[in-house]
Protein backbone atom coordinates (compact mmCIF):
# COMPACT_ATOMS: atom_id res chain seq x y z
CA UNK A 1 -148.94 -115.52 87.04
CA UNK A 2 -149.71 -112.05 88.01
CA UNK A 3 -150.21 -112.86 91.48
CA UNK A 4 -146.97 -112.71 93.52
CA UNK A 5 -147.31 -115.55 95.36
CA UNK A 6 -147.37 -117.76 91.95
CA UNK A 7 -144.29 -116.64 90.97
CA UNK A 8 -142.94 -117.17 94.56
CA UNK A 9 -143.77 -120.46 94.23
CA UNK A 10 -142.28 -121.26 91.03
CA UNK A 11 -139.11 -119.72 91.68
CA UNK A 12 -138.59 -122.06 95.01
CA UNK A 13 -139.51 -125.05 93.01
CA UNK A 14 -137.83 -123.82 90.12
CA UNK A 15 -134.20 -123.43 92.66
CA UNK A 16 -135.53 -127.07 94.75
CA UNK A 17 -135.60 -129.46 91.82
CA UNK A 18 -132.62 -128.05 89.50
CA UNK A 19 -130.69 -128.80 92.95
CA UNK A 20 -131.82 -131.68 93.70
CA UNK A 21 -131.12 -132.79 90.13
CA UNK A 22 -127.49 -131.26 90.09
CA UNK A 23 -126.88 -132.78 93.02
CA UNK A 24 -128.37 -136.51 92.50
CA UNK A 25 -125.84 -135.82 88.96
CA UNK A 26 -122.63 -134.28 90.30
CA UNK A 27 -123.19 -136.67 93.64
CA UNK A 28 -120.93 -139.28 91.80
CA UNK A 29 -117.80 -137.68 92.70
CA UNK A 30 -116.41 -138.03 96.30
CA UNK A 31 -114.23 -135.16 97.93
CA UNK A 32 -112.04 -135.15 101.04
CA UNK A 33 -113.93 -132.81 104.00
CA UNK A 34 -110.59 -131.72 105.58
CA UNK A 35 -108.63 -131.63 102.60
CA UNK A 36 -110.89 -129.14 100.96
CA UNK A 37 -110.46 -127.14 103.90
CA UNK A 38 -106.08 -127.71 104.49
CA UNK A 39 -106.54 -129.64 107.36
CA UNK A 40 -105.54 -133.32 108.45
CA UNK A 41 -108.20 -136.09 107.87
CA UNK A 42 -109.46 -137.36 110.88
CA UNK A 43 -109.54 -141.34 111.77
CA UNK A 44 -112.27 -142.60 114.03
CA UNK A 45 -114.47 -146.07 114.68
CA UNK A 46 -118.25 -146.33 114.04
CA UNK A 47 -119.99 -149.70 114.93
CA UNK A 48 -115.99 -150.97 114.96
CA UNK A 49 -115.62 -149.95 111.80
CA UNK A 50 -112.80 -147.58 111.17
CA UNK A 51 -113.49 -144.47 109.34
CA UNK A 52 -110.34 -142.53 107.53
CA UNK A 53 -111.86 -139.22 106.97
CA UNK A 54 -115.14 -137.39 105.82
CA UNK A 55 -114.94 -138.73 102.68
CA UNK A 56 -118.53 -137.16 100.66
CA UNK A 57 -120.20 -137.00 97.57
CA UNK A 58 -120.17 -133.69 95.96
CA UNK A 59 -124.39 -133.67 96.04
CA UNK A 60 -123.84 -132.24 99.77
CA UNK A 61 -123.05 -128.89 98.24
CA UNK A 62 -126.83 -128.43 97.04
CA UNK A 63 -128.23 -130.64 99.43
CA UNK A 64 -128.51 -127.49 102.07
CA UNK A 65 -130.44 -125.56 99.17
CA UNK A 66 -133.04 -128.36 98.91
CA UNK A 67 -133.33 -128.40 102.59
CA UNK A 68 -133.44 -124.91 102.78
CA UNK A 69 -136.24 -124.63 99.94
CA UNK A 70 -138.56 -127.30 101.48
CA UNK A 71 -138.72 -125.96 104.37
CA UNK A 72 -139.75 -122.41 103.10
CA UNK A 73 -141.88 -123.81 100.75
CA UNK A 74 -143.46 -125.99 103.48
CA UNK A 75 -143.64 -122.53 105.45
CA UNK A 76 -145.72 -120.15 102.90
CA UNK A 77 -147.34 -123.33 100.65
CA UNK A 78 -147.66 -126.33 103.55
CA UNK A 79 -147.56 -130.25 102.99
CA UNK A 80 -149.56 -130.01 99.48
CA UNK A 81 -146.56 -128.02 98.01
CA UNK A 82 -143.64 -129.71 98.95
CA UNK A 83 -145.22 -132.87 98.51
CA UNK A 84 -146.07 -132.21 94.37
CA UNK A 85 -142.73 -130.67 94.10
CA UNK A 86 -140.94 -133.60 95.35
CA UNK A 87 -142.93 -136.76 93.63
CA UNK A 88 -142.17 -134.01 90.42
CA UNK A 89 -138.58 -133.77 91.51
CA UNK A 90 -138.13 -137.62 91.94
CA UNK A 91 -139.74 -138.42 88.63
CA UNK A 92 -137.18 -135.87 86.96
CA UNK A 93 -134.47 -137.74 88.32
CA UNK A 94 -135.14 -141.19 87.07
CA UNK A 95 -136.54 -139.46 83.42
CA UNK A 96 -132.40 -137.75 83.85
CA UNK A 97 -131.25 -141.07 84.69
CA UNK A 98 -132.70 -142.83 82.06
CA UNK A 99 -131.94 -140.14 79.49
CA UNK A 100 -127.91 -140.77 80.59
CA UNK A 101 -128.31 -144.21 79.70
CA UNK A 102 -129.36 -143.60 76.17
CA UNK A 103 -126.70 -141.15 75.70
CA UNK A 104 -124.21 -143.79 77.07
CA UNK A 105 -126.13 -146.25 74.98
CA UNK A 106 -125.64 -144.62 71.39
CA UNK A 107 -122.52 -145.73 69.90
CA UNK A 108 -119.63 -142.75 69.93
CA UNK A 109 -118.17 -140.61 67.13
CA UNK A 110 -114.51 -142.16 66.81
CA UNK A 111 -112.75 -139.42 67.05
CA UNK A 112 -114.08 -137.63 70.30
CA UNK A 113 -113.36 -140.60 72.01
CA UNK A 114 -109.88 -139.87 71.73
CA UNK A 115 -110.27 -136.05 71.15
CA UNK A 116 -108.69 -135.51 74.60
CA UNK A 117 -105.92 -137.68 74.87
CA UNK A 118 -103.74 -134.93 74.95
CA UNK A 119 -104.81 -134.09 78.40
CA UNK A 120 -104.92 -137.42 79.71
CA UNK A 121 -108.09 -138.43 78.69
CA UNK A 122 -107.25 -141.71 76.25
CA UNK A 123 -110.86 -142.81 75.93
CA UNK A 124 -113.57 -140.42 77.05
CA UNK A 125 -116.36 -142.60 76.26
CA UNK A 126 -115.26 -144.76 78.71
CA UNK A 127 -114.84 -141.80 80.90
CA UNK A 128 -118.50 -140.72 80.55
CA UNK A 129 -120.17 -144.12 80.90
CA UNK A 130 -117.77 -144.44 84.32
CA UNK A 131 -118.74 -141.30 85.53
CA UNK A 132 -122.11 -140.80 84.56
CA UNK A 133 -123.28 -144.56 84.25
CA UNK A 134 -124.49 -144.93 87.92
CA UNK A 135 -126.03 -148.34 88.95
CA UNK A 136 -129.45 -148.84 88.99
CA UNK A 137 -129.70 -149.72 92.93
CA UNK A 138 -127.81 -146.07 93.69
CA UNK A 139 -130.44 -144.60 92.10
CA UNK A 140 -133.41 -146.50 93.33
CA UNK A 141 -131.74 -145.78 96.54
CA UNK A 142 -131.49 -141.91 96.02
CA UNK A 143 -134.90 -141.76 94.91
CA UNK A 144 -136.48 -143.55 97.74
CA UNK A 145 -134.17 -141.99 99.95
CA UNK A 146 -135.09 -138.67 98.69
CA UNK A 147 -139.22 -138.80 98.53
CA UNK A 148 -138.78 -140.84 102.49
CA UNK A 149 -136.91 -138.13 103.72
CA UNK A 150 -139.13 -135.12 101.89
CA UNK A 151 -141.97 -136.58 103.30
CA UNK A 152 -140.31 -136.94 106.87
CA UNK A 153 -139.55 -133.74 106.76
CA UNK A 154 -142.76 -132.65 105.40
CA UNK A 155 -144.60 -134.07 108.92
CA UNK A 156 -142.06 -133.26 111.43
CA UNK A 157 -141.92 -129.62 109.87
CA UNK A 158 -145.68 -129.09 110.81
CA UNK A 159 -146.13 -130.91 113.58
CA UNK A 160 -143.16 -128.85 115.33
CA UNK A 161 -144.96 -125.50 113.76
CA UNK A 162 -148.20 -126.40 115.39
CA UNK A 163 -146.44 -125.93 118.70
CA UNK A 164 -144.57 -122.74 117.70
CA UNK A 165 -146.66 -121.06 115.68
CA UNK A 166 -144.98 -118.29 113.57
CA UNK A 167 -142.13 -118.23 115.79
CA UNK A 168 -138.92 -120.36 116.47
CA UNK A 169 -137.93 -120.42 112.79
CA UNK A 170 -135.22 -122.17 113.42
CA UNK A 171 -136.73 -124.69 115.39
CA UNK A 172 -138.81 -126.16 113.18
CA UNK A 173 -136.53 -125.59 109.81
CA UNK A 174 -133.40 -126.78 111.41
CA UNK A 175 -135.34 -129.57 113.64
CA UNK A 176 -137.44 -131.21 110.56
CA UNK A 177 -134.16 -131.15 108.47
CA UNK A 178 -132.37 -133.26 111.28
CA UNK A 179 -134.87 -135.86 111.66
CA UNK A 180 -135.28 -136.24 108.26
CA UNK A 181 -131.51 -136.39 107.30
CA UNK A 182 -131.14 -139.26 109.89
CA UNK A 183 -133.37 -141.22 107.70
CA UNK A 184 -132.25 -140.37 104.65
CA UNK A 185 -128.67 -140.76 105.38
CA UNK A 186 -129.14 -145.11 106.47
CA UNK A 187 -131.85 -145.40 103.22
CA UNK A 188 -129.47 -144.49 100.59
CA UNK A 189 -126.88 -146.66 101.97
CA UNK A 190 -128.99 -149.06 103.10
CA UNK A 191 -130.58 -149.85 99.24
CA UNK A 192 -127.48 -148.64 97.22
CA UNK A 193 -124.33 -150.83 99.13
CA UNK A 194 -125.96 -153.36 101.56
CA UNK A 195 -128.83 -154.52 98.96
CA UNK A 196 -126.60 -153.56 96.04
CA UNK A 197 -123.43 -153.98 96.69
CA UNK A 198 -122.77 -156.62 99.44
CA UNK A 199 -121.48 -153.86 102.06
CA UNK A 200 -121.67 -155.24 105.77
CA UNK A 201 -124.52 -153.47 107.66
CA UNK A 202 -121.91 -152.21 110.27
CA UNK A 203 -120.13 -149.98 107.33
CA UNK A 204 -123.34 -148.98 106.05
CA UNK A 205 -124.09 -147.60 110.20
CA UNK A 206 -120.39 -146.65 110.21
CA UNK A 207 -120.81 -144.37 106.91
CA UNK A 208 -123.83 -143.48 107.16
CA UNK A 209 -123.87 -142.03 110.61
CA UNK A 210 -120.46 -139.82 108.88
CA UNK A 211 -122.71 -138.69 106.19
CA UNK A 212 -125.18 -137.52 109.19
CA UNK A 213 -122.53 -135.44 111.07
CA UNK A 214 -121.67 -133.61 108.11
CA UNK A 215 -125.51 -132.64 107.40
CA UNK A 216 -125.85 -131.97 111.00
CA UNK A 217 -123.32 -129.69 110.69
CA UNK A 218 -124.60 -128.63 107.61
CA UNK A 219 -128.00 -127.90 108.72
CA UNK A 220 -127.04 -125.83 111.83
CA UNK A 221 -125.18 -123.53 109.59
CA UNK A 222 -127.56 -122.99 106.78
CA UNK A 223 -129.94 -121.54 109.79
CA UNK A 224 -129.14 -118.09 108.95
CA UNK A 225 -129.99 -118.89 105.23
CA UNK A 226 -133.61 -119.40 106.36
CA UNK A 227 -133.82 -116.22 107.98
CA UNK A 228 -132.31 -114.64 104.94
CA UNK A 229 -134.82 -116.56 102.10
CA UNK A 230 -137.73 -115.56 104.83
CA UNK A 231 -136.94 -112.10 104.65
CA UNK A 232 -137.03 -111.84 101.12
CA UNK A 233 -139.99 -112.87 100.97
CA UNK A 234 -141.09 -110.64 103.06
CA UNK A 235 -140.02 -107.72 101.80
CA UNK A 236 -141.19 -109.20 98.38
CA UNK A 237 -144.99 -110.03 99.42
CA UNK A 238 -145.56 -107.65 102.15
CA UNK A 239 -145.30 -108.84 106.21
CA UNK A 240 -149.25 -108.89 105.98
CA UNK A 241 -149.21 -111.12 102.40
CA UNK A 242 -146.38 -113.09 103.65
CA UNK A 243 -147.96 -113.44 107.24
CA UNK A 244 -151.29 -114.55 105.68
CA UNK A 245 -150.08 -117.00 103.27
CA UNK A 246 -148.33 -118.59 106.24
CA UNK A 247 -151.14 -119.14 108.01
CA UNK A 248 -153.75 -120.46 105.25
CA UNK A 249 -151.81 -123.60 104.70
């Protein structure tokens, strides 16, 4: 661990999988876009399906991070990196998931279940097993989801860097995250609500293809990020170090 690189690479996974694990756990509750920001929600028609709002799961907060992380980490450690960091990541998220059910399995003390009644919670064991107690298709969907569009991302990421070289950043940071959040965006939906839940497959285009607007947008904006975290890491490694490590993966 004396070498800087080591620590450079634990501190990207360390920041990739407790986001993607926040957000796969704080990704249950759904937030108004354009209320957030004071404005009116929009209405509009996907695959005749008619859409009031961006309606998203809080996850897309941290989501950028993760993109953000795998591509640096795809950058300075290449395929073999991000590819052990997300199988890791994905097999921390089921051991969370099923670690939630046990503590939603164990029976409650009786009087925290009605410990905050006074604030209008009447039964907050019933509260955490709504909130916390996702179905078991959401998360096989989010996992699958997840490791698809890592390793999407993963490929597209070099094979648009073979072309650039060390140049065009944003090219290949904000291009691999697009192609791979197109993917990601139908899987998730496409295993959670149309194989779980009975959703038409026109909603699941409909919503999903919202989701992908807001990531798109998303991604564009977090481009500046990448040019921040890359020179970071350049002042923390050296150009030369930095430049090297690049170009040995």
């Amino acid at each position: 661990m004396k070498d800087k690189a080591s620590k450079l690479f634990v501190i990207l996974g360390g920041f990739f999988v407790t986001n993607a694990l926040l957000a796969e756990i704080i990704g249950v509750k759904i937030f108004s876009v354009e209320e957030t920001l004071g404005i009116e929600p929009f209405t509009f028609s996907f695959f005749g399906e008619k859409i009031e709002g961006f309606n998203m799961t809080a996850g897309v907060l941290l989501w950028p991070v993760v993109f953000v992380m795998t591509d640096i980490i795809n950058e300075y450690f290449g395929k073999k990196g991000v590819r052990m960091l997300s199988f890791m990541t994905a097999g921390l998220i089921l051991y969370a998931f099923l670690m939630i059910q046990a503590a939603i399995y164990v029976v409650p003390a009786e009087w925290w279940v009605v410990d905050k009644a006074d604030v209008g919670v009447p039964d907050q064991f019933k509260a955490f097993k709504a909130i916390f107690g996702q179905g078991s298709w959401i998360i096989a969907g989010s996992i699958v989801a997840f490791l698809i569009g890592q390793m999407t991302d993963v490929i597209s990421f070099r094979y648009i860097r073979k072309f650039t070289g060390k140049k065009m950043i944003w090219l290949r940071a904000t291009g691999s995250t697009l192609i791979s959040q197109l993917i990601d965006s139908f899987v998730v939906l496409f295993i959670a609500f149309y194989i779980g839940n009975d959703w038409s497959f026109k909603f699941v285009m409909a919503i999903a293809l919202t989701n992908y607007i807001y990531k798109f947008v998303v991604a564009i904006l977090s481009t500046p990020l990448i040019y921040a975290v890359h020179y970071f890491i350049e002042k923390y490694l050296g150009i030369e170090k930095a430049e090297e490590l690049a170009e040995s993966v």
